[in-house]
Structure formats: structure tokens, C-alpha cells
N, C-alpha and C. Protein backbone atom coordinates (compact mmCIF):
# COMPACT_ATOMS: atom_id res chain seq x y z
N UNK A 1 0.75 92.09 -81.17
CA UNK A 1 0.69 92.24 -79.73
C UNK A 1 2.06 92.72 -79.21
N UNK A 2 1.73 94.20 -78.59
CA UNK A 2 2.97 94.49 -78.10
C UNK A 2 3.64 93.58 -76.38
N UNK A 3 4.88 92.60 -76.34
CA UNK A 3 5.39 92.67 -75.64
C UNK A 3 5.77 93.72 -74.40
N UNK A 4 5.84 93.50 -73.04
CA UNK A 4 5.89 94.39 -72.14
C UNK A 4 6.74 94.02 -70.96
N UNK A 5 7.85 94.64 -70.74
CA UNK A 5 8.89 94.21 -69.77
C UNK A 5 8.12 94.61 -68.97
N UNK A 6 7.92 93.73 -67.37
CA UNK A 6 7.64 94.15 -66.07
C UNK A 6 8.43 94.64 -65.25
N UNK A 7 7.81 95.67 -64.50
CA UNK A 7 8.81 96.74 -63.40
C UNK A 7 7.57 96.92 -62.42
N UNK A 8 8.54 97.18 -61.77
CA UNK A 8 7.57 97.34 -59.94
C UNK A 8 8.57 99.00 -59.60
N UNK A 9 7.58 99.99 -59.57
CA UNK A 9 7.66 101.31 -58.89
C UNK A 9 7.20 101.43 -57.59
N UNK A 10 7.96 102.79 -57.51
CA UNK A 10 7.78 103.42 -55.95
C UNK A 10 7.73 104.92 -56.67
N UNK A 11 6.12 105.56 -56.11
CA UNK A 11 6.16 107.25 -56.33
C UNK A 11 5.45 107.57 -55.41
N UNK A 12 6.40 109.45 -55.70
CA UNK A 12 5.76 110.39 -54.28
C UNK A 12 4.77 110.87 -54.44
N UNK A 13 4.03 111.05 -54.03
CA UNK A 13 2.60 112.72 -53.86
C UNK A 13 3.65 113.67 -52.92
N UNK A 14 4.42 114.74 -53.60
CA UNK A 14 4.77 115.35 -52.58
C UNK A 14 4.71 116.87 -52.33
N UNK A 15 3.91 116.96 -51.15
CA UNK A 15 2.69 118.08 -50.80
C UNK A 15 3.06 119.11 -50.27
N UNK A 16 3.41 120.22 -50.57
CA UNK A 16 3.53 121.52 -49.62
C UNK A 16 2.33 122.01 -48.59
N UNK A 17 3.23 122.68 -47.57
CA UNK A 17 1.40 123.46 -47.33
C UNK A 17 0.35 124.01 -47.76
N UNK A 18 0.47 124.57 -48.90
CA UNK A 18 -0.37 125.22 -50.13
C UNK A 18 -1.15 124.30 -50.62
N UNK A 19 -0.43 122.99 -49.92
CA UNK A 19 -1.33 121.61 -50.81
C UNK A 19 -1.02 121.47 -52.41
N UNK A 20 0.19 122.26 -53.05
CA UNK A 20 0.77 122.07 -53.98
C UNK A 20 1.55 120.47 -54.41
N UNK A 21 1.38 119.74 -55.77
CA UNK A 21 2.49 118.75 -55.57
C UNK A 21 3.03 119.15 -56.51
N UNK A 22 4.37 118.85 -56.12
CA UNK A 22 5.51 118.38 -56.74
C UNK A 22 5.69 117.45 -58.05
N UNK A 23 6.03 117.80 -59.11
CA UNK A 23 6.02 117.06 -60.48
C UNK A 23 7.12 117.38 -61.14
N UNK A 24 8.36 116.64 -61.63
CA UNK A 24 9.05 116.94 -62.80
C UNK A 24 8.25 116.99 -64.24
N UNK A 25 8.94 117.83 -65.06
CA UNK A 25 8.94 117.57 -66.73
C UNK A 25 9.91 117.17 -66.79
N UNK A 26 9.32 116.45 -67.87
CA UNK A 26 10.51 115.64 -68.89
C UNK A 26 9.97 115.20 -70.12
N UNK A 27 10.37 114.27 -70.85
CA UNK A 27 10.26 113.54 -72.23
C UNK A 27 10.81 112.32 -72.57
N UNK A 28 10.21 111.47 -73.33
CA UNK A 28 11.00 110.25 -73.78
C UNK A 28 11.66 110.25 -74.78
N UNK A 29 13.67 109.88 -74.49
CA UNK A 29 14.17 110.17 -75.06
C UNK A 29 14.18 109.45 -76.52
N UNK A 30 12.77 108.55 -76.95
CA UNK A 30 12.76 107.68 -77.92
C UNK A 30 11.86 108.32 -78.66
N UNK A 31 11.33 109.27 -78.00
CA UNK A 31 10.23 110.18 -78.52
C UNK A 31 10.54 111.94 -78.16
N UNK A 32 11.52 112.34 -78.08
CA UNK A 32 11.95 113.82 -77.65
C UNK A 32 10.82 114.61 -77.77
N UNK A 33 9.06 114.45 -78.93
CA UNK A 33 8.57 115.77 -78.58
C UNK A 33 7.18 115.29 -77.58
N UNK A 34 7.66 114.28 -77.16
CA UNK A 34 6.74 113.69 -76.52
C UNK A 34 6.58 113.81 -74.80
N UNK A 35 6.38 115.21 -74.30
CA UNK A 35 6.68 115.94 -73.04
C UNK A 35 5.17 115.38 -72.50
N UNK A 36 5.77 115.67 -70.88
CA UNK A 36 4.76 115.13 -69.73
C UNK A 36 5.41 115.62 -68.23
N UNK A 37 4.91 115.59 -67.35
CA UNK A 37 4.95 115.92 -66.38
C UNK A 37 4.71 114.45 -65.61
N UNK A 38 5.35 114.32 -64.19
CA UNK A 38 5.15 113.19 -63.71
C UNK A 38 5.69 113.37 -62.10
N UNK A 39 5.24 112.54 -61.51
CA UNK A 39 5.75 113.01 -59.37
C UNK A 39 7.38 112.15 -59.57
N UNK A 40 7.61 112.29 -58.70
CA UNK A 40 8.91 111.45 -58.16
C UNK A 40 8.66 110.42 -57.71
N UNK A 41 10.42 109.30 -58.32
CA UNK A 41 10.12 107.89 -57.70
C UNK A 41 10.50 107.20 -59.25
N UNK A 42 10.54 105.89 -59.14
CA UNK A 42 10.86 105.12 -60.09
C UNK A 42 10.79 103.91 -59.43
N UNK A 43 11.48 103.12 -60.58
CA UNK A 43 12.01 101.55 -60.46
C UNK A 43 12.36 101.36 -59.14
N UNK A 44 12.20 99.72 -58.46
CA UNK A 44 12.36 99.03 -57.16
C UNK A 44 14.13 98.22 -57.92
N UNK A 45 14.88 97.93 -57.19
CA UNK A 45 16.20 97.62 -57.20
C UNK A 45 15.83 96.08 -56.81
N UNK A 46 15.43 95.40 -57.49
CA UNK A 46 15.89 93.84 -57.31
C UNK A 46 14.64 93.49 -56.41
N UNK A 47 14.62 92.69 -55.06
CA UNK A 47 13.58 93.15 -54.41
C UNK A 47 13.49 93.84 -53.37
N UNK A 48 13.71 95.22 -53.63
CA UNK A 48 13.38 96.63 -52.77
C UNK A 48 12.10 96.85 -52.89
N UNK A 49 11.73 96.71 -51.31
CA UNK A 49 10.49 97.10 -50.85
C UNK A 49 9.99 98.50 -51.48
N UNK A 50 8.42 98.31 -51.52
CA UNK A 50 8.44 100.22 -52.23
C UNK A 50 8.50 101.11 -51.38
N UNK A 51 8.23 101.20 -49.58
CA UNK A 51 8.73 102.45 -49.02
C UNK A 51 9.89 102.85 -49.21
N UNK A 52 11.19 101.55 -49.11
CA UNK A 52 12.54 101.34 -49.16
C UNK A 52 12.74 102.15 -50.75
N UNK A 53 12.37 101.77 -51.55
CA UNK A 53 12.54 102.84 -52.72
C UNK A 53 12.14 104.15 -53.00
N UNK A 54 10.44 104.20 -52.46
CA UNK A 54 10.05 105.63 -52.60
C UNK A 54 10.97 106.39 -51.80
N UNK A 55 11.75 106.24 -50.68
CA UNK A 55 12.43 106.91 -49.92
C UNK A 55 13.89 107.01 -50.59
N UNK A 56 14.58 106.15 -51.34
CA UNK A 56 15.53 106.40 -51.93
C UNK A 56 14.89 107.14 -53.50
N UNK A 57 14.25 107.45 -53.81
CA UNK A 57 13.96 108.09 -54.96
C UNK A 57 13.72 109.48 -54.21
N UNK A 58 13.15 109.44 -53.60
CA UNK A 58 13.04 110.87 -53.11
C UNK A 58 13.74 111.34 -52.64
N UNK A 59 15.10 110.52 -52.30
CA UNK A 59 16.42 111.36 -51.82
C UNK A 59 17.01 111.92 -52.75
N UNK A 60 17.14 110.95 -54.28
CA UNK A 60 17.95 110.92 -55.15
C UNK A 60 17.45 112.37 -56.08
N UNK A 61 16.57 112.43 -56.12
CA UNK A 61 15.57 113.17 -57.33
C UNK A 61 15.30 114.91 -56.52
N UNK A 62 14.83 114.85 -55.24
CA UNK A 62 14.72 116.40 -54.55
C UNK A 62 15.19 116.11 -53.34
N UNK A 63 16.30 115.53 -52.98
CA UNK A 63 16.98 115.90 -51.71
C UNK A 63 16.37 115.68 -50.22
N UNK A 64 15.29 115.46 -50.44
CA UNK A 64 14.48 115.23 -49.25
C UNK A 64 15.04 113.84 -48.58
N UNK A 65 15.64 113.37 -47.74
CA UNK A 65 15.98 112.43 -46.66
C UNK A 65 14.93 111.98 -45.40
N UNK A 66 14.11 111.14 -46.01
CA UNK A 66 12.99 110.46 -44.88
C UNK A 66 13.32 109.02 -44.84
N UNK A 67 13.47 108.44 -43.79
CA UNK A 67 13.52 107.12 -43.39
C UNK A 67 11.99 106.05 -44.33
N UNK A 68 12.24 105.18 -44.83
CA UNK A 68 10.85 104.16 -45.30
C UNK A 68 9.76 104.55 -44.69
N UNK A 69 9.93 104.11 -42.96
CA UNK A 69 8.78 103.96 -42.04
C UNK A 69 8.04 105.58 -41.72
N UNK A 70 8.53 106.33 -42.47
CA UNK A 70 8.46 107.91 -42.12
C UNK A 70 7.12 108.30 -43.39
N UNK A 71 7.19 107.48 -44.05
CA UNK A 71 6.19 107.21 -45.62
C UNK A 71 4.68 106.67 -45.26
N UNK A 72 4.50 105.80 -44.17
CA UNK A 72 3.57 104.88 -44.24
C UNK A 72 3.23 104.22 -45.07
N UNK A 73 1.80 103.75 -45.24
CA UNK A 73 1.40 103.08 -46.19
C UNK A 73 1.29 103.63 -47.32
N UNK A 74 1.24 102.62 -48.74
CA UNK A 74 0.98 103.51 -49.97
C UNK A 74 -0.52 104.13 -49.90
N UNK A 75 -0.58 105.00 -50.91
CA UNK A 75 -2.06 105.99 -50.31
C UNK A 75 -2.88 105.16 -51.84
N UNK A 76 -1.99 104.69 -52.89
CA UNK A 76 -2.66 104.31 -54.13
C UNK A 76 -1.39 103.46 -55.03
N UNK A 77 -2.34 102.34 -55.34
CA UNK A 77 -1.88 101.51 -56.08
C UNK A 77 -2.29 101.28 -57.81
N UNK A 78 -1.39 101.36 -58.95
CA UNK A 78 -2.27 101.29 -60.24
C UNK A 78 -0.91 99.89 -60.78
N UNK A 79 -1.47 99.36 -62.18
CA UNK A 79 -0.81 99.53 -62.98
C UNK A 79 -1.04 99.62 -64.11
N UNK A 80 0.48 100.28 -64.69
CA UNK A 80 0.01 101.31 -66.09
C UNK A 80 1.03 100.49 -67.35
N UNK A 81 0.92 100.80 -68.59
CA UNK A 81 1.32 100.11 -69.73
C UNK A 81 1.95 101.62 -70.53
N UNK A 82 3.54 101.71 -70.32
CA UNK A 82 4.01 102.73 -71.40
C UNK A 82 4.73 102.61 -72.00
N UNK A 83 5.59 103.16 -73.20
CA UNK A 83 6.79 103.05 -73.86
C UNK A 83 8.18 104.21 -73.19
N UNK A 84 8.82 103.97 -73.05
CA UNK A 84 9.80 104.70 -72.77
C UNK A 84 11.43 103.98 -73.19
N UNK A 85 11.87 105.30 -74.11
CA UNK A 85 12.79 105.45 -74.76
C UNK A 85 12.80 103.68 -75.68
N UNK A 86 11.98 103.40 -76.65
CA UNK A 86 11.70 102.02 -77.46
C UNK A 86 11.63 100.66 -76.65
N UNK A 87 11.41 101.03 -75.44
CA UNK A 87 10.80 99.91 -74.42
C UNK A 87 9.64 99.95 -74.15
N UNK A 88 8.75 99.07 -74.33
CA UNK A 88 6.93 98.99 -73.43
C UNK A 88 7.56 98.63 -72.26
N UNK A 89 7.17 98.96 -71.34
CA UNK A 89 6.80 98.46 -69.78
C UNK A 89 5.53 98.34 -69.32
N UNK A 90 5.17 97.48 -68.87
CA UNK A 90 3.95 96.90 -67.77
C UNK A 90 4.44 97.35 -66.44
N UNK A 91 4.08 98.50 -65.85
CA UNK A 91 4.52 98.86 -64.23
C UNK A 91 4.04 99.05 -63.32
N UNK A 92 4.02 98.39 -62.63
CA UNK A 92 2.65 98.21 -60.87
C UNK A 92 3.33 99.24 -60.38
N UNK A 93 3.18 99.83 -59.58
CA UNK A 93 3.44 100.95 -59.06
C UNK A 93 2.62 101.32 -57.69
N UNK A 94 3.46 101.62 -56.78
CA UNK A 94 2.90 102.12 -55.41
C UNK A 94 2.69 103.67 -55.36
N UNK A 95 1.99 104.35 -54.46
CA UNK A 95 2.35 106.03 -54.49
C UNK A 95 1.86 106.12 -52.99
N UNK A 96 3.17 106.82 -52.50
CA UNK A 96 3.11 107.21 -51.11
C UNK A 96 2.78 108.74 -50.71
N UNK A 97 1.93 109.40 -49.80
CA UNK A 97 1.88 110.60 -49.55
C UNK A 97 3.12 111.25 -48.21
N UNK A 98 3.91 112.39 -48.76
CA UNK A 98 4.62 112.73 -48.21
C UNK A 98 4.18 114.51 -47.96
N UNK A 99 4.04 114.89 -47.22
CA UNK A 99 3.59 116.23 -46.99
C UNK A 99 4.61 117.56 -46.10
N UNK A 100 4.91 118.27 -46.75
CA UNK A 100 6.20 119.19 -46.15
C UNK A 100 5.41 120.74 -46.05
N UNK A 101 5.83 120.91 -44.93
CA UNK A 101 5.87 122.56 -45.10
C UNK A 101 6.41 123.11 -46.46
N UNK A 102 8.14 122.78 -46.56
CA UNK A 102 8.32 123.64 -47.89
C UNK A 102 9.53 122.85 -48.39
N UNK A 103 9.39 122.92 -49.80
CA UNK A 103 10.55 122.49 -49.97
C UNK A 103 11.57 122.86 -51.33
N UNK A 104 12.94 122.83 -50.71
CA UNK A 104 13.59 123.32 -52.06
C UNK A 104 14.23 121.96 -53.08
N UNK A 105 13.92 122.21 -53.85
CA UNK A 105 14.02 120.37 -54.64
C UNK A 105 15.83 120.95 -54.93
N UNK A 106 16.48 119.73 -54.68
CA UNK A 106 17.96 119.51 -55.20
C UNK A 106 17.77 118.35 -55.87
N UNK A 107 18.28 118.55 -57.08
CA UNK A 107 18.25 117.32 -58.46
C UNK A 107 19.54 116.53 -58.29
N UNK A 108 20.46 117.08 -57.87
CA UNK A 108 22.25 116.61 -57.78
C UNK A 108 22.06 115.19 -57.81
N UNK A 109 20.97 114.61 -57.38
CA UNK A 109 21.21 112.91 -57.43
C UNK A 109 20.65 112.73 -58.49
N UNK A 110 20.18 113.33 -59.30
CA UNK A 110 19.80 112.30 -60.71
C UNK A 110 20.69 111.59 -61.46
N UNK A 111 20.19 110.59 -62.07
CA UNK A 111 20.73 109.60 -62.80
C UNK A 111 21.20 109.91 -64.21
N UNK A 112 22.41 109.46 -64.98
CA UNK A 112 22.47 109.95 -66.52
C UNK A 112 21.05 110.03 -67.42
N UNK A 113 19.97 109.11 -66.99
CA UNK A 113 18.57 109.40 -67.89
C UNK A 113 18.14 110.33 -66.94
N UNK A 114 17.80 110.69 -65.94
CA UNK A 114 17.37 111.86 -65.52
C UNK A 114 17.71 113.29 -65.97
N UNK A 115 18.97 113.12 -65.68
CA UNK A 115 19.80 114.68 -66.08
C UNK A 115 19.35 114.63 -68.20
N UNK A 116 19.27 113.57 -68.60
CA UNK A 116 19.22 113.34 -70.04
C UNK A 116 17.81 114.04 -70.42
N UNK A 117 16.89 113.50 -69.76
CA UNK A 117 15.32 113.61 -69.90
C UNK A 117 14.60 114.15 -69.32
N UNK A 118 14.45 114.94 -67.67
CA UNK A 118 14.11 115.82 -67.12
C UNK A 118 14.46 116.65 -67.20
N UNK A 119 13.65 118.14 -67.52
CA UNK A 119 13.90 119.53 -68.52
C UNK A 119 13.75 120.22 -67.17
N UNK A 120 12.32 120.38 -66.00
CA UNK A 120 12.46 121.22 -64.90
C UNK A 120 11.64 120.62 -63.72
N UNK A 121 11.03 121.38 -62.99
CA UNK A 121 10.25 121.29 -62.23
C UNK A 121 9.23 122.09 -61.77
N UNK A 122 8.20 121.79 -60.80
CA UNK A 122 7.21 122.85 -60.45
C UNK A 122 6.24 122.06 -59.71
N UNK A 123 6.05 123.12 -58.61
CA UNK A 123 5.15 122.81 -57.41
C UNK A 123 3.43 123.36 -58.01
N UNK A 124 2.73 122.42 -58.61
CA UNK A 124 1.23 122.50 -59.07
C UNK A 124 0.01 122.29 -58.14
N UNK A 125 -0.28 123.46 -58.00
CA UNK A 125 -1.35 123.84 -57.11
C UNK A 125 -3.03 122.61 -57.91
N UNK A 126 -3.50 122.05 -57.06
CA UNK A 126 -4.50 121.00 -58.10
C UNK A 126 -5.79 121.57 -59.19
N UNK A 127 -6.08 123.26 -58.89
CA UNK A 127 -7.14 123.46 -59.57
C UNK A 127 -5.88 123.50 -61.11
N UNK A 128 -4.69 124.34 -60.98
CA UNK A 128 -4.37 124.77 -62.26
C UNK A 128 -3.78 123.15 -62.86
N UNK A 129 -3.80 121.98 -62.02
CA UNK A 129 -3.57 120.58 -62.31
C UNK A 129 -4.32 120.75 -63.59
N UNK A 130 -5.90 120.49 -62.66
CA UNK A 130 -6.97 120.25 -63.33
C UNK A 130 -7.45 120.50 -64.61
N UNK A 131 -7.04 121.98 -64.70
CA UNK A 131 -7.36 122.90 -65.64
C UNK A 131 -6.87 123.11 -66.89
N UNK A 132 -5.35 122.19 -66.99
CA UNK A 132 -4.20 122.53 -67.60
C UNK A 132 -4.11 121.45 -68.94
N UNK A 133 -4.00 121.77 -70.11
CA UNK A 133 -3.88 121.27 -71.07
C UNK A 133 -2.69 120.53 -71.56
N UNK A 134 -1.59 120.47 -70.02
CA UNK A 134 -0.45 119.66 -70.24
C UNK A 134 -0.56 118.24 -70.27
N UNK A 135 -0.01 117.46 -70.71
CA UNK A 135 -0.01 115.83 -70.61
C UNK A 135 0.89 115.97 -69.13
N UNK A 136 0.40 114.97 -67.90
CA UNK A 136 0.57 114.83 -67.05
C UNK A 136 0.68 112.95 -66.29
N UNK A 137 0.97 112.52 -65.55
CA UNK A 137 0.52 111.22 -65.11
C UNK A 137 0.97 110.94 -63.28
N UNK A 138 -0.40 110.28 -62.77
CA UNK A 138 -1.04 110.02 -63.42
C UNK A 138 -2.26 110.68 -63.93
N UNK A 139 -3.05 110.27 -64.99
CA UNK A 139 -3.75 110.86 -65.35
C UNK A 139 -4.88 111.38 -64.34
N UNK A 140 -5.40 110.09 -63.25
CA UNK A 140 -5.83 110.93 -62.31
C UNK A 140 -5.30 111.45 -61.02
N UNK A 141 -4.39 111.92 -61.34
CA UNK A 141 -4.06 113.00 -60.39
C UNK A 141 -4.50 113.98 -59.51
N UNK A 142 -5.03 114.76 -60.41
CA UNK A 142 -6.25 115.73 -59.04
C UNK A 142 -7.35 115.33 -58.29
N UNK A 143 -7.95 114.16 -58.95
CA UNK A 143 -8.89 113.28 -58.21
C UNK A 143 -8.14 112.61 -56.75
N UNK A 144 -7.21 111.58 -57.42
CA UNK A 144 -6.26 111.37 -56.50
C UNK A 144 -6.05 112.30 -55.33
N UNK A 145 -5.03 113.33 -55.68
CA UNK A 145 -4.85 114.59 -54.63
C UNK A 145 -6.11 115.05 -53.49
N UNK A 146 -7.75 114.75 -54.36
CA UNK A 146 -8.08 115.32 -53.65
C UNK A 146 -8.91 114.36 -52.82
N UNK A 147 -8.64 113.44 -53.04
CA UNK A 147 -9.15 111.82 -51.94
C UNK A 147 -8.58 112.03 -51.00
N UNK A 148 -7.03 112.00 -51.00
CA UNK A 148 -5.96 111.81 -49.72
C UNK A 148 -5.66 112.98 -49.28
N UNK A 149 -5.98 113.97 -49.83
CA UNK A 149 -5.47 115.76 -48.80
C UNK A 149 -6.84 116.15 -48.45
N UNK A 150 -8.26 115.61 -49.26
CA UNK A 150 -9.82 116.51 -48.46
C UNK A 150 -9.68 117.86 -50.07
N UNK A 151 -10.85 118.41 -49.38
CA UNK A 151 -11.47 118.73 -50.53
C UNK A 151 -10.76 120.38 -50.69
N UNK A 152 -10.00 120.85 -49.87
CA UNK A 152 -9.91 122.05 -49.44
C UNK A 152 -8.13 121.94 -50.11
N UNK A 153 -7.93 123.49 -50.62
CA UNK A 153 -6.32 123.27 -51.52
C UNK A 153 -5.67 123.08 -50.88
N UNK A 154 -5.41 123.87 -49.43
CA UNK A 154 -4.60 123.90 -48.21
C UNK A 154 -4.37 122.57 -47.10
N UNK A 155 -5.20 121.62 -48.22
CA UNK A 155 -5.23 120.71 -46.75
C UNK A 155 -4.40 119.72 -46.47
């Protein structure tokens, strides 16, 4: 029985007008060929509320500066069981919808494992989500996307 450190997250859905989201690549550096795609956001700081974090992750990671209360409520709640870099984690996790006209992602705040383990980025339109033979999370993602934006790409 694998042991599992607990962590409490905060992540973005974060939406252009195109109705595109926002996802880094990266990899675990315990597993280097082990690539995925994933939204923004991480770990809660002690007990940091998750708007209070999704909003500092999303400063830190693409530059975007929104106040907590500017987030609302989370749009979806999971929790998931992974390994990263020879750690299991057990991680509840919040995900907030944030929706922009446009945006240019600045990384400058990443962290030494960020800059270590995130390779790029890209704004994913949900059919080529759907369609795409990349490892991604979460896994339902385009379902997701298309609960909280409506059925239409633009929306």
C-alpha cells in the first residue's frame, strides 16, 4: 500500500475569448519521460484559502494580477492520487474559472521546480483538447470546459 502525503490545491480554467484554455507542459522530474500538460495553480501555503491561492498562482505562473474575490466560487472540486518527482500525493483540489479577452502569459514568477519542470505553454482550443493523444489533466477537461463555458467554443 502506497503511502500518500496530503496537499490541498488551488487551479485555473483560464479562458480566452476563443474559449481557448490555458495549460502548461511539463514532466516529473522523478520521471523526465513522463510529459503532461496541466492548467495553472498549485499547493495552498499553510492555511491559504483556495481563491487566496488560485490568485497567487496565477500571478506567479502567467502574470495575470486578480484580487481572490475577482475568482468567485470554485466551478469544480476533485481529488486526485499522483506521484511527483518520488512523492505520492493525495490532493483535493479546487478549480476556479477565470475568463480574459487575451492574454500574454509571463512565467518570470516561477519557482526553481517550475523553471526545472515546465518545458512551454499553449492556449488549447477544447475540440483539438479532445482530440489529442497528449496526456493531459485533468483528465476530464473538455467535459469540464464544456459544463462551465456552454456548448459553443466561443463561449
Amino acid at each position: 500500500m502506497t503511502a500518500h502525503t496530503p496537499r490541498r490545491a488551488a487551479r485555473v480554467l483560464l479562458v480566452d475569448a476563443a474559449g481557448r484554455v490555458l495549460l502548461f507542459q511539463g514532466f516529473d522530474p522523478g520521471r523526465p519521460d513522463f510529459g503532461y500538460w496541466f492548467t495553472p495553480g498549485g499547493g495552498l501555503s499553510g492555511g491559504e484559502e483556495p481563491a487566496v491561492g488560485a490568485a497567487r498562482e496565477l500571478a506567479e505562473e502567467t502574470g495575470l494580477r486578480l484580487a481572490p474575490a475577482e475568482l468567485g466560487p470554485p466551478v469544480w472540486r476533485e481529488t486526485i492520487e499522483f506521484p511527483f518527482d518520488g512523492v505520492w500525493y493525495r490532493q483535493e483540489q479546487d478549480f476556479f474559472l477565470v475568463r480574459v479577452p487575451a492574454w500574454e502569459v509571463d512565467t518570470a514568477g516561477f519557482d526553481e521546480v517550475e523553471r526545472a519542470s515546465v518545458t512551454g505553454h499553449r492556449w488549447w482550443p477544447r475540440d483539438e483538447l479532445a482530440a489529442t493523444t497528449e496526456r493531459y489533466y485533468p483528465v476530464e477537461l473538455p467535459a469540464l470546459l464544456t459544463r462551465v463555458l456552454g456548448g459553443g467554443a466561443g463561449c
